[in-house]
Protein backbone atom coordinates (compact mmCIF):
# COMPACT_ATOMS: atom_id res chain seq x y z
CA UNK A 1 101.86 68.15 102.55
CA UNK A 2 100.46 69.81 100.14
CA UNK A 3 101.16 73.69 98.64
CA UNK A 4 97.91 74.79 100.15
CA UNK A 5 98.89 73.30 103.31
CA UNK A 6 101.85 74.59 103.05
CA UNK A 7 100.55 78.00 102.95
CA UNK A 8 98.31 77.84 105.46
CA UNK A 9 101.40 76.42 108.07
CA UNK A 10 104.19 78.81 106.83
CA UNK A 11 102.28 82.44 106.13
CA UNK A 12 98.40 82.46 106.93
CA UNK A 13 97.60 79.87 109.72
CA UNK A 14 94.67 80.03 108.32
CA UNK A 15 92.71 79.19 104.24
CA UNK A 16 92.96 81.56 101.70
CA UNK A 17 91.25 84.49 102.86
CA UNK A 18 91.16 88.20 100.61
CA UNK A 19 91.86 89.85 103.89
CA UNK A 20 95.73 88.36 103.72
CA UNK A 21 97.22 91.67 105.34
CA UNK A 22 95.43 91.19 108.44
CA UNK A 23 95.80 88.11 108.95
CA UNK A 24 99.77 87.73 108.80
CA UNK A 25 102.45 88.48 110.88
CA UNK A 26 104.55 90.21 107.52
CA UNK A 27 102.43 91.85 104.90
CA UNK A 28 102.35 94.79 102.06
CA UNK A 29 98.84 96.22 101.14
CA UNK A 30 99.29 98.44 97.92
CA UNK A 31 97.76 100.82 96.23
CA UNK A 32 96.82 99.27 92.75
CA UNK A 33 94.51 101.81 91.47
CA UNK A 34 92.34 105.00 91.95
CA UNK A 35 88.84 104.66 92.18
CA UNK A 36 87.00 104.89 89.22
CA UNK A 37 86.71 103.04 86.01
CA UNK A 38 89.01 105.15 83.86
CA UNK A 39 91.37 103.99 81.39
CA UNK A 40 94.29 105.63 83.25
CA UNK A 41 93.03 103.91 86.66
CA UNK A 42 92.76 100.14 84.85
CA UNK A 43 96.19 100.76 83.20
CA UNK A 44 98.10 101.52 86.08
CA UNK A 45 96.57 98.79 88.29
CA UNK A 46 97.83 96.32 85.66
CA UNK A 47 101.22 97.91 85.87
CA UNK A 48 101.65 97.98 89.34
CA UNK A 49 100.45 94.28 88.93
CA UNK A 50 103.06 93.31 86.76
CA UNK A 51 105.74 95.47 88.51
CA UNK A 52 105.25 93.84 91.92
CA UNK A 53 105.03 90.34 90.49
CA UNK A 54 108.70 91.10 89.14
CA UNK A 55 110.04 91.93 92.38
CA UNK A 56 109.02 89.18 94.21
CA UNK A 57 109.48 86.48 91.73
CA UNK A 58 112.58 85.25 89.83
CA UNK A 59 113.17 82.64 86.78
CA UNK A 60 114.91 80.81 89.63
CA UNK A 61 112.14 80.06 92.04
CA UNK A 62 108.95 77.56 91.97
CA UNK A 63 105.64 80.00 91.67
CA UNK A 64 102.40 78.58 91.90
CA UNK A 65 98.96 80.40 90.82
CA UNK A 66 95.80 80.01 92.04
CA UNK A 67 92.95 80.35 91.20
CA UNK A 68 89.65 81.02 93.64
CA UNK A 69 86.14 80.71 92.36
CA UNK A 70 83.35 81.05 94.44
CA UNK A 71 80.56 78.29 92.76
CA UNK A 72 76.79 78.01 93.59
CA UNK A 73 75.56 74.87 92.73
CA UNK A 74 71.94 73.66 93.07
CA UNK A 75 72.94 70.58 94.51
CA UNK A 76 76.12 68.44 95.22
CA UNK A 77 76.19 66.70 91.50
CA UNK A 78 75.77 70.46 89.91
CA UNK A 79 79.39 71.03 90.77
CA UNK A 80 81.03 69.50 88.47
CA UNK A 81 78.67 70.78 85.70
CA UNK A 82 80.15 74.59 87.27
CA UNK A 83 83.55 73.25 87.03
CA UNK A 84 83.34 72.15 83.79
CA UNK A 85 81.23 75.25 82.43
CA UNK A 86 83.87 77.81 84.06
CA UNK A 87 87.00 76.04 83.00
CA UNK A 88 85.69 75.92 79.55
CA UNK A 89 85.62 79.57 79.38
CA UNK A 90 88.88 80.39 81.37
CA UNK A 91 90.73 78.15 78.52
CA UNK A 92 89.54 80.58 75.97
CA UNK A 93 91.72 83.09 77.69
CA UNK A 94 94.72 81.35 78.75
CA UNK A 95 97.48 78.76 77.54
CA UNK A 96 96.23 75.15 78.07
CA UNK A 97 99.26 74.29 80.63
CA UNK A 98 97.56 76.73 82.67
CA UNK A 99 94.41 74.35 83.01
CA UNK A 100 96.72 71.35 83.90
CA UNK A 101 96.21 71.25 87.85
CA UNK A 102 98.95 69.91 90.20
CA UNK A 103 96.16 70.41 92.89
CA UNK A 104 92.45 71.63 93.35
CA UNK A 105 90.58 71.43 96.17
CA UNK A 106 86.97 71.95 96.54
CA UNK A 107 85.53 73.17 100.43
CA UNK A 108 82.29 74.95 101.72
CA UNK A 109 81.87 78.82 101.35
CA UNK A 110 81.53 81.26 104.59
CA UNK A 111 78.07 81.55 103.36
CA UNK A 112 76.89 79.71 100.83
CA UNK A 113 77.96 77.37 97.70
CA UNK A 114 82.12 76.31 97.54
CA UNK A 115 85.06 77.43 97.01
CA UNK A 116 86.93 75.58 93.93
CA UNK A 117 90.85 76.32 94.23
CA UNK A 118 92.71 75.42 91.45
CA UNK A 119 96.83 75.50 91.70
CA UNK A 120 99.62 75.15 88.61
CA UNK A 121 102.88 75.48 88.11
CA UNK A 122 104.13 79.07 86.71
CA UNK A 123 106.34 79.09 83.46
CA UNK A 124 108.15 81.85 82.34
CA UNK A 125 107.76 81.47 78.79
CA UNK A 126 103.33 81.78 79.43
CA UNK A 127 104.07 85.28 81.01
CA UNK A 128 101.25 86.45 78.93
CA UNK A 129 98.38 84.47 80.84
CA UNK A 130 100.01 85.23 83.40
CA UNK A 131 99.42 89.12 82.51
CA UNK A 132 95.55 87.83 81.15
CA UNK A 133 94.47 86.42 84.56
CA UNK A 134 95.89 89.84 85.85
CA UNK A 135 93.42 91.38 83.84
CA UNK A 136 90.47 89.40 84.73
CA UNK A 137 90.98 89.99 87.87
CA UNK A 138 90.97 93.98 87.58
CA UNK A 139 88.05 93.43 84.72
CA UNK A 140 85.62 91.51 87.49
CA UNK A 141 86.15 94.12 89.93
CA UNK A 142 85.48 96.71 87.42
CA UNK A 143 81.92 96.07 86.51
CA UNK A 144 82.95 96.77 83.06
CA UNK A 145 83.88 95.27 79.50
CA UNK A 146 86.98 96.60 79.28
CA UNK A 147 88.61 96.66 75.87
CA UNK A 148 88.87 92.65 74.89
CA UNK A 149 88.50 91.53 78.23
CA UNK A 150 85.36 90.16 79.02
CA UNK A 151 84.78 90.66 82.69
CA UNK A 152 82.01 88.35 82.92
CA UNK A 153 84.48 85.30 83.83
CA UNK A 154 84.79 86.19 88.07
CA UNK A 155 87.81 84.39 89.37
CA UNK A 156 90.08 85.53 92.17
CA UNK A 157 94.28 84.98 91.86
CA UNK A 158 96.48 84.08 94.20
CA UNK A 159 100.70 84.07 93.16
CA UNK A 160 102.45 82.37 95.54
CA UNK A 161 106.47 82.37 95.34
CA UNK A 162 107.18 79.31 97.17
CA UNK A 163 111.26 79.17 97.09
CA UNK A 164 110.67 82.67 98.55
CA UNK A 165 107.32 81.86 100.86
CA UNK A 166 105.64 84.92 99.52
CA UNK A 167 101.70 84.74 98.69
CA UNK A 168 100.40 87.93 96.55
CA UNK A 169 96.76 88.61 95.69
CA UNK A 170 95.46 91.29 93.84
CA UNK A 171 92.23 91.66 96.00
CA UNK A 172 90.43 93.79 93.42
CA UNK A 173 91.41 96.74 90.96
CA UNK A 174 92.20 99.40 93.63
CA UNK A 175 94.38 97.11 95.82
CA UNK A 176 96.74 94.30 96.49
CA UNK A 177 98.37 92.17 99.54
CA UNK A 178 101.85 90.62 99.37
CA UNK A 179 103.02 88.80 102.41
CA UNK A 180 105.62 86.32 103.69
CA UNK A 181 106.92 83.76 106.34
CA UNK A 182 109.19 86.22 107.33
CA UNK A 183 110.50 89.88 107.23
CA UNK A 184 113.91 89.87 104.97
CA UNK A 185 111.82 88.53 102.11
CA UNK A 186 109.37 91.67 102.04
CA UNK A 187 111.90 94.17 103.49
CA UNK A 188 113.45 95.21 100.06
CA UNK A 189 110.11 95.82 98.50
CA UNK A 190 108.92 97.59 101.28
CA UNK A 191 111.32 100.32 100.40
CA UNK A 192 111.41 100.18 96.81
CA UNK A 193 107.65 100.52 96.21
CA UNK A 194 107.53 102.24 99.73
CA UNK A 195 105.21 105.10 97.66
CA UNK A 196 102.61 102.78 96.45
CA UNK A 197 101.61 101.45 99.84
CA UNK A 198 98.25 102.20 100.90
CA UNK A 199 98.50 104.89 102.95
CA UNK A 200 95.17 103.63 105.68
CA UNK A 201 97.33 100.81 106.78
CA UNK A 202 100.99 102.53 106.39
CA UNK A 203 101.36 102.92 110.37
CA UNK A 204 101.24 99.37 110.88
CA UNK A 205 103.47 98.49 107.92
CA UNK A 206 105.86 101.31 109.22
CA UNK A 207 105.57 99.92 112.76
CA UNK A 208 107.20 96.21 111.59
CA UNK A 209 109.34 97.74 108.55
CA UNK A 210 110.46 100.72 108.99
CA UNK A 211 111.82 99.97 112.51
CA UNK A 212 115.27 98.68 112.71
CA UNK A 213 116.24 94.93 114.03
């Protein structure tokens, strides 16, 4: 089996999707950011990033990232000239190890063009690409150079904890979906960052939370 299997049988029942709170049984949507490009706004998205990364992720466990990019090719042998082009300009911005995939899988879009998933092994000691694909993913969203980080390099991120079966994905700059195989793993984190929670979906994150067993 592999890890994206593996995901898809233990959390999602379904592929990667951005809409990962509605779509499991246990899931956290927070509140990354305010709307706006602001300084203050980008800042504390990052942050909260960071912050919820750390509570849901130990030295101890296996993480995986991955990475979603959405290519367009002109025709079936184009891919791999996308591939290469992309992953040329994600290595400026990240440690090599990073480009050293333990699996990548390439399937048809909802609409059009493929989806290229790309998964590695999280180290401890890269924390800072870690912390640069963070930013690239609040950068795309954005619409904006911000500071050093060119936003022009789209991918989407995916951080999945698998000693702990916890998938997070930072959906865009304003928000972000943690969720798990089962309740004890997010229960903790429900409370602790219990005011960051986006307050649309808070009833139905009180209704499985909040409630005793």
């Amino acid at each position: 089996m592999t890890v994206f299997d593996e995901i898809d049988e233990n959390i999602l029942k379904l592929p990667l999707d951005s809409a990962l709170f509605y779509n499991a049984q246990y899931a956290l949507r927070f509140n990354l950011g305010e709307m706006g490009i602001r300084p203050k706004n980008i800042l504390q998205a990052m942050n909260r990033c960071v912050a919820i990364f750390d509570e849901f992720v130990s030295e101890r466990d296996t993480t995986y990232l991955i990475i979603k990019r959405y290519h367009y090719p002109n025709s079936e042998s184009e891919i791999k000239n996308l591939e290469k082009k992309f992953l040329a300009a994600l290595a400026k911005k990240i440690h090599p190890h990073f480009l050293k995939f333990e699996e990548r899988l390439i399937c048809p879009g909802k609409e059009e063009g493929c989806v290229g998933l790309y998964l590695f092994r999280f180290q401890n000691n890269l924390r800072d690409s870690l912390i640069e694909l963070f930013w690239l993913v609040i950068g795309s969203d954005c619409g904006e150079w911000i500071g050093p980080h060119d936003r022009r390099i789209w991918l989407d991120l995916y951080v999945y904890n698998q000693s702990q079966k916890i998938l997070f994905h930072p959906y865009d700059s304003r928000g972000g979906d943690l969720v798990a195989a089962n309740k004890v793993s997010l229960q903790n984190i429900f409370l602790k960052l219990n005011s960051w929670l986006l307050e649309d979906d808070r009833s139905q994150m009180d209704n499985v939370f909040a409630k005793a067993p």
